[in-house]
Protein backbone atom coordinates (compact mmCIF):
# COMPACT_ATOMS: atom_id res chain seq x y z
CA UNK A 1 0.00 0.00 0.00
CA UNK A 2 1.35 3.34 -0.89
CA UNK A 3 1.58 6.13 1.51
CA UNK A 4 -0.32 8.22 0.04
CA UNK A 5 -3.24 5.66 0.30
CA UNK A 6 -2.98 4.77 4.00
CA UNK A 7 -2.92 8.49 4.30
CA UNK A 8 -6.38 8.99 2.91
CA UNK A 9 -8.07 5.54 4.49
CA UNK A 10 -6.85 6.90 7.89
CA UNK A 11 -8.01 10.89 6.96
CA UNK A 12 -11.10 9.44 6.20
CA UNK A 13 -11.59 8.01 9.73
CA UNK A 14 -10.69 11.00 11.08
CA UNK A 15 -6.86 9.64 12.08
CA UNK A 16 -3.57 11.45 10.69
CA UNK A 17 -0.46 9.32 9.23
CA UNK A 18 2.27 9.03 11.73
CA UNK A 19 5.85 7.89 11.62
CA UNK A 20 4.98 5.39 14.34
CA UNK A 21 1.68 4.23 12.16
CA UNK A 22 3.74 3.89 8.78
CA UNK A 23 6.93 1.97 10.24
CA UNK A 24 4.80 -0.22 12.03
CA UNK A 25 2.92 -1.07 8.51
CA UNK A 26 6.25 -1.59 6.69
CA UNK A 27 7.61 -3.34 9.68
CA UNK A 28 4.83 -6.30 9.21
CA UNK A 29 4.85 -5.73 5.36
CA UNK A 30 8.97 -5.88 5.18
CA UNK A 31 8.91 -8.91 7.84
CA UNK A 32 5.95 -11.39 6.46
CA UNK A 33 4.74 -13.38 9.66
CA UNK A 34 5.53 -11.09 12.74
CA UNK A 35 5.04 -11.23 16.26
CA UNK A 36 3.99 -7.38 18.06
CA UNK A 37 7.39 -8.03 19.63
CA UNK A 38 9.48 -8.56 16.16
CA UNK A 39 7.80 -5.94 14.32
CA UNK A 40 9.02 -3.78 17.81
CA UNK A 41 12.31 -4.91 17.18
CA UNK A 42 12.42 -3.96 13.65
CA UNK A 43 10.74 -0.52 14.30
CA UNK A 44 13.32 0.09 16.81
CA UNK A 45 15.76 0.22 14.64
CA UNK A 46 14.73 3.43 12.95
CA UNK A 47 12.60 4.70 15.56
CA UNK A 48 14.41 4.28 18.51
CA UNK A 49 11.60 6.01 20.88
CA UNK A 50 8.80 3.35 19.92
CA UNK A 51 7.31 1.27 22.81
CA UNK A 52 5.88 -2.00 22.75
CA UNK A 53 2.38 -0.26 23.75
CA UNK A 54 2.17 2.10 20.75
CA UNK A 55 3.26 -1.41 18.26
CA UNK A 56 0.33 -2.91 20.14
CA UNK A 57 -2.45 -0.13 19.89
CA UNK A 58 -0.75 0.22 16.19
CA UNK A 59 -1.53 -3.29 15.30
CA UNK A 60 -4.94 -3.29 16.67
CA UNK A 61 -5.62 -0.16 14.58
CA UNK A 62 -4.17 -1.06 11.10
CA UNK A 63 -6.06 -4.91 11.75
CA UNK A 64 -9.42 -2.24 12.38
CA UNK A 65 -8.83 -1.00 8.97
CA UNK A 66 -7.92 -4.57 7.19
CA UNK A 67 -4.61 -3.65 6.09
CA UNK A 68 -3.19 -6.17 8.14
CA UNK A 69 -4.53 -9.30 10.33
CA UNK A 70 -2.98 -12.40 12.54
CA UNK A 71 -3.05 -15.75 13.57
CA UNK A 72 -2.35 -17.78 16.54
CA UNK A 73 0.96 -19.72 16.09
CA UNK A 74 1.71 -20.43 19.67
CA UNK A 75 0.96 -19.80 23.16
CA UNK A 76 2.47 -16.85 23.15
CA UNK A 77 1.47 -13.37 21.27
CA UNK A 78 -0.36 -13.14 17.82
CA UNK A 79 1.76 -13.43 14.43
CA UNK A 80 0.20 -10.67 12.25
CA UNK A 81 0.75 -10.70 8.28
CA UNK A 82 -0.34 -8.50 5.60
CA UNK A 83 -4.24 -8.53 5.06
CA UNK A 84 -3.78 -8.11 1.65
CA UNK A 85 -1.85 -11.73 1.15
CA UNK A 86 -3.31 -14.84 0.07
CA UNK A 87 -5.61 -16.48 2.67
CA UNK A 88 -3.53 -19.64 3.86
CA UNK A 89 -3.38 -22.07 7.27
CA UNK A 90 -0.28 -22.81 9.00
CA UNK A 91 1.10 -25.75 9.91
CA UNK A 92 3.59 -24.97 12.62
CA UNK A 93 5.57 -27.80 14.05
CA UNK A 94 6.17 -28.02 17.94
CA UNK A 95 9.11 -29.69 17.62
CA UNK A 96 11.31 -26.81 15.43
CA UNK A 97 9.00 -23.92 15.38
CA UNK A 98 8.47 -23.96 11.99
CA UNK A 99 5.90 -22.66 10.08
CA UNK A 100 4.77 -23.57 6.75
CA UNK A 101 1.84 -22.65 4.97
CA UNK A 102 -1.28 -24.93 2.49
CA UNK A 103 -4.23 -23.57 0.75
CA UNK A 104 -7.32 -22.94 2.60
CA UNK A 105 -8.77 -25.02 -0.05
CA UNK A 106 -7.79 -28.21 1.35
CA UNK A 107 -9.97 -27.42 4.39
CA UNK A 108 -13.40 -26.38 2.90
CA UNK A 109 -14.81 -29.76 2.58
CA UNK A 110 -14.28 -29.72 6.45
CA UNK A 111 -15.57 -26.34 6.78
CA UNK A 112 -18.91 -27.04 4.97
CA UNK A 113 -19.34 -29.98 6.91
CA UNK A 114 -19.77 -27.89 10.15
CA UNK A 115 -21.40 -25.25 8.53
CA UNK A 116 -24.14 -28.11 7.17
CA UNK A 117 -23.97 -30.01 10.74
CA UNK A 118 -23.49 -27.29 13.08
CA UNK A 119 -24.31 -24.00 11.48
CA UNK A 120 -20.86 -23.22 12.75
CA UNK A 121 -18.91 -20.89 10.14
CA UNK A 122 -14.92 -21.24 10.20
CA UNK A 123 -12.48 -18.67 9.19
CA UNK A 124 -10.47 -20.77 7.57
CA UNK A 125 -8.02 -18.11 6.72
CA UNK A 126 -7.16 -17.96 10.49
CA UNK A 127 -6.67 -21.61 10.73
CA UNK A 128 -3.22 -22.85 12.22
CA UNK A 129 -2.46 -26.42 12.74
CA UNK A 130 -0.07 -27.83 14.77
CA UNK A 131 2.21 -31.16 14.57
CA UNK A 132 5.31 -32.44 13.77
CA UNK A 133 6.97 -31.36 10.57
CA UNK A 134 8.87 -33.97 8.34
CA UNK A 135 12.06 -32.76 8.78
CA UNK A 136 11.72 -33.20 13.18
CA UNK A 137 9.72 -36.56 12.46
CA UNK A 138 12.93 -38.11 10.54
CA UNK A 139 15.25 -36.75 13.03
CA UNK A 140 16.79 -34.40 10.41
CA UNK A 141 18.63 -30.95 12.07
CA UNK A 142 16.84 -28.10 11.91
């Protein structure tokens, strides 16, 4: 998204483009799956002054406005990603940490199933499963 463009969708929600609001944006754009605390990190390195609070209400505010939403990867804090990428689930492993990523696709036969049985909707785009990845099951090194 160009600046110029997250200028006007915040103008027209009465909000004014900061420094803090545009690093944070780039931060999760430049970084792909980010944690509040990574994207701190990497906002910290041109902004020295930025707290963890302000990457935080950031976040929340840029998810608001669907430029950018997460996922739960662990037990710990939400991995947000641009909104604007392909919908996908994660498989994350809990042996390595890693993360890889399938089409949603593969999960709407499941997904109509409890819509049909249930009348329960899933957001499959926010769908992360865990396991053991390949790699940890053969004993290979990380």
């Amino acid at each position: 998204m160009s600046e110029s463009s997250l200028a006007e969708m915040l103008r027209a929600r009465g909000l004014r483009l900061t420094a803090q609001r545009q690093l944070v944006l780039q931060a999760v754009l430049d970084l792909g799956h980010a944690t509040p605390e990574q994207v701190h990190t990497a906002v910290r390195e041109v902004a020295a002054g930025v707290n963890i609070t302000t990457i935080y209400r950031t976040l929340e505010l840029l998810e608001r406005l669907g430029l950018v939403t997460h996922t739960h990867l662990s037990h710990g804090s939400p991995t947000y990603h641009a909104a604007g990428e392909h919908q996908h689930v994660h498989l994350v492993c809990r042996e390595c940490g890693a993360i890889d990523e399938i089409d949603p696709e593969l999960l709407r036969p499941l997904a109509e199933q409890l819509a049909a049985q249930r009348g329960f909707r899933v957001d499959i785009g926010h769908v992360s499963l865990f396991g053991v990845c390949v790699r940890c099951e053969n004993g290979d090194e990380k």
